[in-house]
C-alpha atoms as a PDB file:
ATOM      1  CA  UNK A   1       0.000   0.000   0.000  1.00  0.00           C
ATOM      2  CA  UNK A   2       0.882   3.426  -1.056  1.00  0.00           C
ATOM      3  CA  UNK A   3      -1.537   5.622  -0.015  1.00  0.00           C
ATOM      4  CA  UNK A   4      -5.153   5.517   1.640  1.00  0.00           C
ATOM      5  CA  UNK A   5      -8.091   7.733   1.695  1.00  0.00           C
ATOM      6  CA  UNK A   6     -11.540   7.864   3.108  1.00  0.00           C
ATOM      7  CA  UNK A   7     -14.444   8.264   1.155  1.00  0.00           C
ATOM      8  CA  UNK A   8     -15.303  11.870   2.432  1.00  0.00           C
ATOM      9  CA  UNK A   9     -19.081  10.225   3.114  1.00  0.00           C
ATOM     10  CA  UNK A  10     -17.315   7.902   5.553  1.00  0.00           C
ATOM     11  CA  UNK A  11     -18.670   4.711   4.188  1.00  0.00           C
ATOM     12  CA  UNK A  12     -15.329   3.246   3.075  1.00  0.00           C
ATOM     13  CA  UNK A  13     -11.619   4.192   1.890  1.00  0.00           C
ATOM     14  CA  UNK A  14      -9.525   3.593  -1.001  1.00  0.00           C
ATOM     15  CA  UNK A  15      -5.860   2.050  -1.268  1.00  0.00           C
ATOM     16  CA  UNK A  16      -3.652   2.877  -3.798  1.00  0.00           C
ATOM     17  CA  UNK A  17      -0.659   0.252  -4.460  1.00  0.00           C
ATOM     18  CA  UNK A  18       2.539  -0.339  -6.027  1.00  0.00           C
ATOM     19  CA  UNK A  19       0.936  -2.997  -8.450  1.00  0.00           C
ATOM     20  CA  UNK A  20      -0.504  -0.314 -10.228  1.00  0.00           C
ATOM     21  CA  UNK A  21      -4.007  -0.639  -9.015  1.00  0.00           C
ATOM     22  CA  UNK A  22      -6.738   0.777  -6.410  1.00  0.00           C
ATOM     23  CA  UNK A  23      -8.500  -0.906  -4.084  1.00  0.00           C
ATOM     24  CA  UNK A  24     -12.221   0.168  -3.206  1.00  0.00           C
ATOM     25  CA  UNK A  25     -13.150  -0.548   0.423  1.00  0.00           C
ATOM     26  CA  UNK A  26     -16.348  -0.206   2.862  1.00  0.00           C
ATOM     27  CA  UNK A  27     -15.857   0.063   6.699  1.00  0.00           C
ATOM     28  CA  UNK A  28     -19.381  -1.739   7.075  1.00  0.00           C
ATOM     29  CA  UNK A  29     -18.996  -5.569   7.204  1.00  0.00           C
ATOM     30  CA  UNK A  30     -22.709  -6.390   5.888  1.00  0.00           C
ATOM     31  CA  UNK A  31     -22.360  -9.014   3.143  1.00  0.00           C
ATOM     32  CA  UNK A  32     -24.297  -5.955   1.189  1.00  0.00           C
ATOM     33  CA  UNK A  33     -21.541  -2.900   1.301  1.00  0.00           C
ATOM     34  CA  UNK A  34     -18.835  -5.794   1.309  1.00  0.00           C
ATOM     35  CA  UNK A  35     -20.754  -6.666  -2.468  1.00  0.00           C
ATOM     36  CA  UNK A  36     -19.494  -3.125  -3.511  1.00  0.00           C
ATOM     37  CA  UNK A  37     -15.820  -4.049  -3.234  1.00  0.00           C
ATOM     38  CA  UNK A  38     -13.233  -3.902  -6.465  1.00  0.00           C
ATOM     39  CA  UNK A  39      -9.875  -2.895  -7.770  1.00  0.00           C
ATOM     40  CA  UNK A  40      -9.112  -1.440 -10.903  1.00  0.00           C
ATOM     41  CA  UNK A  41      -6.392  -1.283 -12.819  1.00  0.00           C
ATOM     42  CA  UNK A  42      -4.540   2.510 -13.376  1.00  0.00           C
ATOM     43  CA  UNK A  43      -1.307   3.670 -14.554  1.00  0.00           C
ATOM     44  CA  UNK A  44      -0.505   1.531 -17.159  1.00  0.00           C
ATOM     45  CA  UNK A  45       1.254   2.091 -20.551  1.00  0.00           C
ATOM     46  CA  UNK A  46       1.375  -0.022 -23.549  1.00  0.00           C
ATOM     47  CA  UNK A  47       4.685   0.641 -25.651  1.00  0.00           C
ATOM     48  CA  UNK A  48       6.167  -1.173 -28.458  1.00  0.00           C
ATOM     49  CA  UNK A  49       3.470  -4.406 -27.391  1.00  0.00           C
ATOM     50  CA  UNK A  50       5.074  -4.408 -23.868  1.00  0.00           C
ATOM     51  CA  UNK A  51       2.908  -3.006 -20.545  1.00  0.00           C
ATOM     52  CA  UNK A  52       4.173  -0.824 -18.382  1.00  0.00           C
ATOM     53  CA  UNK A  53       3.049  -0.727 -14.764  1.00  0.00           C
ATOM     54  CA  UNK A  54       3.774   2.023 -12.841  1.00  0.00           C
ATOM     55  CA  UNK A  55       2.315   2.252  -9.055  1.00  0.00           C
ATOM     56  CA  UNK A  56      -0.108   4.450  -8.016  1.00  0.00           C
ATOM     57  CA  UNK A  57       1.983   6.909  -5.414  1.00  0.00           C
ATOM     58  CA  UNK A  58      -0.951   8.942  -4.289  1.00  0.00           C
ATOM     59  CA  UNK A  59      -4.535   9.943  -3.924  1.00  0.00           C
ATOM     60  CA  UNK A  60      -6.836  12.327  -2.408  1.00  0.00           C
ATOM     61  CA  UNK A  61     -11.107  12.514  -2.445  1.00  0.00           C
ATOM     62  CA  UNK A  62     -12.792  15.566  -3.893  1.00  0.00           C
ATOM     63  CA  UNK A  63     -15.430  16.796  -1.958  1.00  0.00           C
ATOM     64  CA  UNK A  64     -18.116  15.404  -4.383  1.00  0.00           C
ATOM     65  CA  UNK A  65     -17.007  12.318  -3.778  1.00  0.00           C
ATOM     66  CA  UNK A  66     -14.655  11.970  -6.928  1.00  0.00           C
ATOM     67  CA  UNK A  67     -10.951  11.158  -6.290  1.00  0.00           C
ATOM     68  CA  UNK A  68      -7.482  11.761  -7.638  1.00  0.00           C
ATOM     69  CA  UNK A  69      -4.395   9.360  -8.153  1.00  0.00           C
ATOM     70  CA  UNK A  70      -1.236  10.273  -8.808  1.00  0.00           C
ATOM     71  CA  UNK A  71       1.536   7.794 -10.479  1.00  0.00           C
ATOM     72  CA  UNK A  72       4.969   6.685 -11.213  1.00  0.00           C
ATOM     73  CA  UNK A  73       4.215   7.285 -14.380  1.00  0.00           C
ATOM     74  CA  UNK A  74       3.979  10.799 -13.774  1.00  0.00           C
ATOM     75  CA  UNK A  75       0.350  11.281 -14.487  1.00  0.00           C
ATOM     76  CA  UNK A  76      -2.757  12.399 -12.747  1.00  0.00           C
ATOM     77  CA  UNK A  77      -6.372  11.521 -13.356  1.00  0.00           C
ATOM     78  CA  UNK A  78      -9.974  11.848 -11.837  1.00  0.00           C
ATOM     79  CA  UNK A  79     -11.977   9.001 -11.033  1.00  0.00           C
ATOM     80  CA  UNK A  80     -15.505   8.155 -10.498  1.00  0.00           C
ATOM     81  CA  UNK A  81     -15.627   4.546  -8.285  1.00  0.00           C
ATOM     82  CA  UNK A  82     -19.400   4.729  -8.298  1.00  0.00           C
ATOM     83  CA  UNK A  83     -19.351   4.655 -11.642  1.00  0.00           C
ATOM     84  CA  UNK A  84     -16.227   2.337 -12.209  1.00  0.00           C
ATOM     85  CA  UNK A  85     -14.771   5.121 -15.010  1.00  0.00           C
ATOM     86  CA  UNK A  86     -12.152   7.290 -14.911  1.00  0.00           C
ATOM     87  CA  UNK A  87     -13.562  11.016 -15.749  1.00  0.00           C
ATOM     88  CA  UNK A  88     -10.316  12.952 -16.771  1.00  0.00           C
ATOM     89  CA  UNK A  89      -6.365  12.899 -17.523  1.00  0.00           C
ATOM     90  CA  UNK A  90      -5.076  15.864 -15.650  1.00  0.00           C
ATOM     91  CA  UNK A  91      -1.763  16.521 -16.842  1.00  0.00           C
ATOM     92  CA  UNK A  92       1.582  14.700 -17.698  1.00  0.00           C
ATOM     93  CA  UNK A  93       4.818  15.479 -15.430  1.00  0.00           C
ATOM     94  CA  UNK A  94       8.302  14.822 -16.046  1.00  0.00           C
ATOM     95  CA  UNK A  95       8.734  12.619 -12.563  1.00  0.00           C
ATOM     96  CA  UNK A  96       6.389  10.594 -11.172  1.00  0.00           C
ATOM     97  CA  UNK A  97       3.366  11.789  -8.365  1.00  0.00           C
ATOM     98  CA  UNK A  98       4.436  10.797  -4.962  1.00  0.00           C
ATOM     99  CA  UNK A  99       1.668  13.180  -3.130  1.00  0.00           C
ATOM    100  CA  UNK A 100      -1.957  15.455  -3.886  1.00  0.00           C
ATOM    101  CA  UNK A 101      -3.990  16.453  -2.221  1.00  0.00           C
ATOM    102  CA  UNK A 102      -7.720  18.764  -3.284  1.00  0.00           C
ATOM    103  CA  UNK A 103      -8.373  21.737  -0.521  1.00  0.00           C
ATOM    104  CA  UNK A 104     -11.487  21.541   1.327  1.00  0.00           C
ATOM    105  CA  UNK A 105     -13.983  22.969  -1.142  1.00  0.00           C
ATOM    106  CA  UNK A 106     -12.367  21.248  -4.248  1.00  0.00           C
ATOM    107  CA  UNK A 107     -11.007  24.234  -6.210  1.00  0.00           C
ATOM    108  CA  UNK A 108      -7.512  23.354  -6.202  1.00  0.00           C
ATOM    109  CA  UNK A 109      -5.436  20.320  -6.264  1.00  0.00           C
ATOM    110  CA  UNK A 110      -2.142  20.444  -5.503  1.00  0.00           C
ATOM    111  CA  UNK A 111       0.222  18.254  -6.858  1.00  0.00           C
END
């Protein structure tokens, strides 16, 4: 594990990991909200037929609910977990993410 984050309605967190995936979790051990559960995969690159994984370094919850990861790949995006989709590619850097964080009404994140 990298990083972890709570949901910001308190119903679960999120792990991010050096396999280059994130981990949805719910604090509430019904069999219902344990249902919910899943990874994805993030931070990959295909080049010349090979994948890259890079891990994910860092992520942070929007106040909507929405979250940001940040990886060794040097890239940022926004995801949706309710959804399972990944909303936007922030930017590119030249060295890879290791910490972001959105302020507490969601205007800025810092990277």
């Amino acid at each position: 594990t990298r990083d972890i984050a709570c949901f910001t309605d308190g119903e679960g967190f999120a792990l991010a990991s050096v396999e280059g995936r994130v981990a949805i979790e719910y604090f509430d051990p019904s069999p219902e909200a344990q249902s919910k559960k899943f990874t994805f995969k993030c931070h990959r690159v295909v080049k010349n037929g090979f994948d890259y994984i890079y891990p994910v370094h860092a992520l942070t919850f929007h106040p909507i609910g929405t979250f940001a990861t940040g990886g060794g790949d040097g890239t940022v995006h926004i995801w949706d977990f309710r959804t399972k989709r990944r909303i936007r590619h922030v930017d590119t850097f030249p060295t890879s993410i290791s910490s972001l964080r959105f302020n507490s009404t969601g205007n800025y994140l810092a990277i």
